[in-house]
N, C-alpha and C. Protein backbone atom coordinates (compact mmCIF):
# COMPACT_ATOMS: atom_id res chain seq x y z
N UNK A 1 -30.06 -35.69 -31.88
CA UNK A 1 -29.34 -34.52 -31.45
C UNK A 1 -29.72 -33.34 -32.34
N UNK A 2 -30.24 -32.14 -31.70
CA UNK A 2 -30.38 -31.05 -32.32
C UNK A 2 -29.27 -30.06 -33.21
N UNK A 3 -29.23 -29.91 -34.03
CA UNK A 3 -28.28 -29.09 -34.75
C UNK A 3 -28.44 -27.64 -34.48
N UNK A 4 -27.08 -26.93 -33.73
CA UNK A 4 -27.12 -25.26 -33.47
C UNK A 4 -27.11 -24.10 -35.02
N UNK A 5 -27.65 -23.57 -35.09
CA UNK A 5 -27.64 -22.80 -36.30
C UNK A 5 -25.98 -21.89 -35.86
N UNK A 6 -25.37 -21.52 -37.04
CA UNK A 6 -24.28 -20.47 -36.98
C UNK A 6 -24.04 -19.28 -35.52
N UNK A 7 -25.16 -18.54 -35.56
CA UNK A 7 -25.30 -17.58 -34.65
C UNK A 7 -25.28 -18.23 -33.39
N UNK A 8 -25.98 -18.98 -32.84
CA UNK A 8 -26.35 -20.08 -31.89
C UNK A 8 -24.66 -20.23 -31.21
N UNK A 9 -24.22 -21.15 -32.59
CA UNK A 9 -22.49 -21.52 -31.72
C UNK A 9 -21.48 -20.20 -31.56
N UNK A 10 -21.83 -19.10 -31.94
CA UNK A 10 -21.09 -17.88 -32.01
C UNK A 10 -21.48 -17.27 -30.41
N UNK A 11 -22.39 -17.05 -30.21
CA UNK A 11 -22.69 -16.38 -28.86
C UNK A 11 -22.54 -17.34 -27.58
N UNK A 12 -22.42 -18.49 -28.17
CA UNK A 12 -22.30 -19.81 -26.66
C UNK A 12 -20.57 -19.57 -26.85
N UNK A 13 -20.31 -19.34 -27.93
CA UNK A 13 -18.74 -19.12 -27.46
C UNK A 13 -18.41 -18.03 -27.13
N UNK A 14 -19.34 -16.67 -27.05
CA UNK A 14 -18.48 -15.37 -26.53
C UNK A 14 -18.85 -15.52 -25.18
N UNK A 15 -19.71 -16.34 -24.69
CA UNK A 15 -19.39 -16.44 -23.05
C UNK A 15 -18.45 -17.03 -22.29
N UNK A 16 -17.71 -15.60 -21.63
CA UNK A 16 -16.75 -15.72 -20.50
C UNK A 16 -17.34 -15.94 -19.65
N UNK A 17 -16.83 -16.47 -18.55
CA UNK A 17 -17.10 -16.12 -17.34
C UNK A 17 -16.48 -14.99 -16.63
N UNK A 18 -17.02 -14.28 -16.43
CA UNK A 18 -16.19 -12.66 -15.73
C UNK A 18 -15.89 -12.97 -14.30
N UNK A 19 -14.41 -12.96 -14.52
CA UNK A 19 -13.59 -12.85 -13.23
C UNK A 19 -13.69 -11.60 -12.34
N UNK A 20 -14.02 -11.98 -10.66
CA UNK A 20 -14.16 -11.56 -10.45
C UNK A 20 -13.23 -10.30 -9.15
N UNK A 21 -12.99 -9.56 -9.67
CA UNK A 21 -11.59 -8.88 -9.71
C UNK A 21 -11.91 -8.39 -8.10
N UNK A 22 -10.86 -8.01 -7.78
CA UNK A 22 -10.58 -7.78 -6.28
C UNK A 22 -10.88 -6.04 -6.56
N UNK A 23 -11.60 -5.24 -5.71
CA UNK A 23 -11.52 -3.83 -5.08
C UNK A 23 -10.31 -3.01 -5.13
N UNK A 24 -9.97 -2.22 -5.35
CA UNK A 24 -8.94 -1.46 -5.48
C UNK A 24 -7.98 -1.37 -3.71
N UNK A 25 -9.62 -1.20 -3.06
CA UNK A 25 -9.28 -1.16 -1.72
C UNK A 25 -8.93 -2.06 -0.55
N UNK A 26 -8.83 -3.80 -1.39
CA UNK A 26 -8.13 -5.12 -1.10
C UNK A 26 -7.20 -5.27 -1.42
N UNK A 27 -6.10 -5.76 -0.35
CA UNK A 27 -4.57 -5.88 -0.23
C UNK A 27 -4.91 -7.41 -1.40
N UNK A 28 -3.32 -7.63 -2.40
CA UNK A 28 -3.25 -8.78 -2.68
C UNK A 28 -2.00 -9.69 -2.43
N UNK A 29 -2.19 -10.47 -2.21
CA UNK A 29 -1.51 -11.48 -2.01
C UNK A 29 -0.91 -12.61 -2.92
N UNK A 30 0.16 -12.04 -3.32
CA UNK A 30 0.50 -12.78 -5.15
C UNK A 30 1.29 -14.14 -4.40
N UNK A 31 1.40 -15.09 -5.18
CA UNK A 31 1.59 -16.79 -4.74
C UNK A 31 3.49 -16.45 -4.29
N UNK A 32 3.68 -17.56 -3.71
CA UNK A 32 5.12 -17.30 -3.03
C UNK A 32 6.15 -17.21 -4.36
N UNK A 33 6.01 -17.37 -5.40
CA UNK A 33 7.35 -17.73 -6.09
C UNK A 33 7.06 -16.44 -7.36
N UNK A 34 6.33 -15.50 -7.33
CA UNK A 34 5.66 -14.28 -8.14
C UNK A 34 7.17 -13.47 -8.41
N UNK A 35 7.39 -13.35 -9.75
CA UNK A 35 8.68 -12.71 -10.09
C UNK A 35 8.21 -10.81 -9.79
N UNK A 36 9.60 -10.29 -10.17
CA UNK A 36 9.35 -9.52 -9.72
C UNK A 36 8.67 -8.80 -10.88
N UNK A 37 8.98 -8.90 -12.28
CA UNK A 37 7.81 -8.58 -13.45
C UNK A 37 6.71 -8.71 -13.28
N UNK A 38 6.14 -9.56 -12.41
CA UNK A 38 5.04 -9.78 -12.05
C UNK A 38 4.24 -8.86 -10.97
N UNK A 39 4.79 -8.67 -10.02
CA UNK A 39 4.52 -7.78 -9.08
C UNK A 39 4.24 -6.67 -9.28
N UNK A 40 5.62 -5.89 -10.65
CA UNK A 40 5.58 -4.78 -11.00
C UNK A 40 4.27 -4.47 -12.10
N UNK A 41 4.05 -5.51 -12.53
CA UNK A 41 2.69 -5.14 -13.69
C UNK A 41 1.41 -4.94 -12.39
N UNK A 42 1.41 -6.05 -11.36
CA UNK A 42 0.14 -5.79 -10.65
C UNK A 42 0.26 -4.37 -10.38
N UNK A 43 1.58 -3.80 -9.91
CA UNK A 43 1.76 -2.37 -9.56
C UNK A 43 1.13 -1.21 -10.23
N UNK A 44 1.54 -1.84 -11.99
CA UNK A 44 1.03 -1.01 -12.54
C UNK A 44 -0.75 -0.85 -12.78
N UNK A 45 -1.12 -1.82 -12.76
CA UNK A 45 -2.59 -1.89 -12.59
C UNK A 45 -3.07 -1.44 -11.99
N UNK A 46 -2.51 -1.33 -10.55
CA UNK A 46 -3.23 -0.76 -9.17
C UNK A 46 -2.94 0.58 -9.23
N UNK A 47 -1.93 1.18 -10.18
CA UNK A 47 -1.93 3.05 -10.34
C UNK A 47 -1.04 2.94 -9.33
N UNK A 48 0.08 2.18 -8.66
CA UNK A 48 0.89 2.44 -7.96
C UNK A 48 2.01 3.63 -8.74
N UNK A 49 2.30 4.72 -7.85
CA UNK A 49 3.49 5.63 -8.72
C UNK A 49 4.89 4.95 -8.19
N UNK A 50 5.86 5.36 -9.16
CA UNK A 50 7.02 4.91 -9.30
C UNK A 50 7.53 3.40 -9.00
N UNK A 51 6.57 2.50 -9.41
CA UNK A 51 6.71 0.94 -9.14
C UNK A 51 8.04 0.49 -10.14
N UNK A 52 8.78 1.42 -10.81
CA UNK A 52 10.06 0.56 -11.17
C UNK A 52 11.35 0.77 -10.43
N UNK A 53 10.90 1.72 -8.87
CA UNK A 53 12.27 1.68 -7.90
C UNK A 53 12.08 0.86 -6.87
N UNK A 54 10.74 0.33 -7.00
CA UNK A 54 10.41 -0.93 -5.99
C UNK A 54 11.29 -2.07 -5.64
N UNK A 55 11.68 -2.43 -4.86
CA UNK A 55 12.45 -3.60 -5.37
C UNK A 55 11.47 -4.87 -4.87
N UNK A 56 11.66 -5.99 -4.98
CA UNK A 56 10.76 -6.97 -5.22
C UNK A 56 10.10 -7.14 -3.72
N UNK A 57 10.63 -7.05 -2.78
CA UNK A 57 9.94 -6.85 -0.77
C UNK A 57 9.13 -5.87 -0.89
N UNK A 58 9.89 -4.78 -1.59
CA UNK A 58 8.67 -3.37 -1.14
C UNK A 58 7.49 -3.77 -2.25
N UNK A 59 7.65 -4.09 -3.44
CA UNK A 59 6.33 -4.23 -4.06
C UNK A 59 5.48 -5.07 -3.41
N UNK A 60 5.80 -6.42 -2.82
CA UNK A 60 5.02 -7.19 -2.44
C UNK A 60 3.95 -6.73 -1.49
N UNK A 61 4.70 -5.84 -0.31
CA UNK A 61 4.35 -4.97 0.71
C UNK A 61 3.34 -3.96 0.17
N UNK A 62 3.53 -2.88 -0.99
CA UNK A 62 2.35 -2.44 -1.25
C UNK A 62 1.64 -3.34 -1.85
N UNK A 63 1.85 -4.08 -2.41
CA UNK A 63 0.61 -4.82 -3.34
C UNK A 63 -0.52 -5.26 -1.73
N UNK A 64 0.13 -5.74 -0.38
CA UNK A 64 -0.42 -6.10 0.58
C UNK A 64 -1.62 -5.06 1.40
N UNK A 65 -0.55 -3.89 1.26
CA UNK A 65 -1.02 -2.50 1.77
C UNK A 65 -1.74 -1.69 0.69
N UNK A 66 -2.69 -2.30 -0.33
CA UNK A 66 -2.68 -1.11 -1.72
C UNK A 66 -3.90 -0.64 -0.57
N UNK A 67 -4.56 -0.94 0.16
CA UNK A 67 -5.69 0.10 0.55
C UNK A 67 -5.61 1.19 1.51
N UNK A 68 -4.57 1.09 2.25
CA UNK A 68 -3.90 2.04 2.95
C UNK A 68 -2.46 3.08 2.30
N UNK A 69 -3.18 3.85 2.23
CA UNK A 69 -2.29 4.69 0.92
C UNK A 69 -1.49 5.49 1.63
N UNK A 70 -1.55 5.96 2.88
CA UNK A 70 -0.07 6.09 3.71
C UNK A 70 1.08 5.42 3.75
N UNK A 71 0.29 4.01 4.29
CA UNK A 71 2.05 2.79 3.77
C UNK A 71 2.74 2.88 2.30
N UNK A 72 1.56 2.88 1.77
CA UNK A 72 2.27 2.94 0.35
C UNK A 72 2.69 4.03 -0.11
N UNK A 73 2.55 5.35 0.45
CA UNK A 73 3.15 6.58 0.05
C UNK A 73 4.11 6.46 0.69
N UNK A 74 4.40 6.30 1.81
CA UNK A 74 5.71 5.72 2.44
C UNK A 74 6.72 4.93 2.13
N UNK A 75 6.54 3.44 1.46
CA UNK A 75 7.34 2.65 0.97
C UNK A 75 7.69 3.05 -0.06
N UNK A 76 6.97 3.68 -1.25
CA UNK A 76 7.52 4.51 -2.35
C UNK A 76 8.50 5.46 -2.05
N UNK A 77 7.86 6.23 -1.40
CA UNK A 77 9.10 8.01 -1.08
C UNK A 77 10.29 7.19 -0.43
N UNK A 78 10.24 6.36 0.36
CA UNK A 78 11.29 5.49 1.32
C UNK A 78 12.81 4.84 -0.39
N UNK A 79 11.34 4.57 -0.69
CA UNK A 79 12.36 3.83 -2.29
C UNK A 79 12.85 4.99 -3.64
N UNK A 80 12.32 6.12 -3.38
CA UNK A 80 12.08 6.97 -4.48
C UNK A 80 13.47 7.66 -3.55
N UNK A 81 13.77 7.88 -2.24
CA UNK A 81 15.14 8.79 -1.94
C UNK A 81 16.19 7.52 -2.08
N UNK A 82 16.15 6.39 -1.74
CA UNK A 82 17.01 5.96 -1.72
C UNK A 82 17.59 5.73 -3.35
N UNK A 83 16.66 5.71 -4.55
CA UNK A 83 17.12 5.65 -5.67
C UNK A 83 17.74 7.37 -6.01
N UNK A 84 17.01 8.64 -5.84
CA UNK A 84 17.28 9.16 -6.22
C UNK A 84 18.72 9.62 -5.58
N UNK A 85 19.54 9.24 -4.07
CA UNK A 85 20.46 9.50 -3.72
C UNK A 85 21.52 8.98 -4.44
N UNK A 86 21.63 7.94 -5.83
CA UNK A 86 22.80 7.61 -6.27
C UNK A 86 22.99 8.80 -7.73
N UNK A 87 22.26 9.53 -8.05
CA UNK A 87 22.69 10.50 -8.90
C UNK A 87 22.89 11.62 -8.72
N UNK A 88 22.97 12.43 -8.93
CA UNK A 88 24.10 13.76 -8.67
C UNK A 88 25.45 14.16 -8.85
N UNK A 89 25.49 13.70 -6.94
CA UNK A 89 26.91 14.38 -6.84
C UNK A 89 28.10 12.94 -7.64
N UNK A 90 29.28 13.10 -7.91
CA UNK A 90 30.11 12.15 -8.15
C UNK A 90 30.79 12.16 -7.19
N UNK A 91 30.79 11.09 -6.19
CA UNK A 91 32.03 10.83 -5.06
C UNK A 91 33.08 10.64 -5.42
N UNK A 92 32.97 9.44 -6.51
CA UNK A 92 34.56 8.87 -6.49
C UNK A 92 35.04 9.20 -8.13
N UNK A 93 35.41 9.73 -8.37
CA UNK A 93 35.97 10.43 -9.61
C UNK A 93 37.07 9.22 -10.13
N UNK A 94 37.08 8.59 -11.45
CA UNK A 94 38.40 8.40 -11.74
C UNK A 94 39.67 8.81 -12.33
């Protein structure tokens, strides 16, 4: 058996194999039981805006739709009024 010099076992170990990452412009499809921390980081990866009023359906949905950027400007603004309608006014005063 041949003996590897130092350098030899150093560079056989910096090889990864490079994963090979999906297009910006491919919907993904995260496994059925994907928390919603999970979803929300893919969110953040993909440059989704305001992915922390998402709630865990609508993220899944853009993560599905990230290449059609109408749906997803949609499901955001859809989630971005319904969050921003609980601050303001005070209805019920105590």
């Amino acid at each position: 058996m041949k003996q590897k010099s130092k350098k030899q076992k150093v560079v056989e170990n910096k090889k990864v194999p490079v994963e090979n990452a999906p297009s910006p412009k491919e919907g993904i499809v995260m496994h059925a039981g994907a928390s919603r921390n999970e979803l929300m980081l893919t969110a953040k990866e993909r440059g989704v805006k305001n992915f922390r009023v998402l709630n865990k359906q609508e993220l899944s949905e853009v993560l599905k739709n990230i290449g059609d950027q109408k749906a997803v400007d949609a499901i955001v603004a859809e989630a971005v009024a319904r969050w921003k309608s609980g601050w303001g006014s005070r209805k019920n005063k105590l």
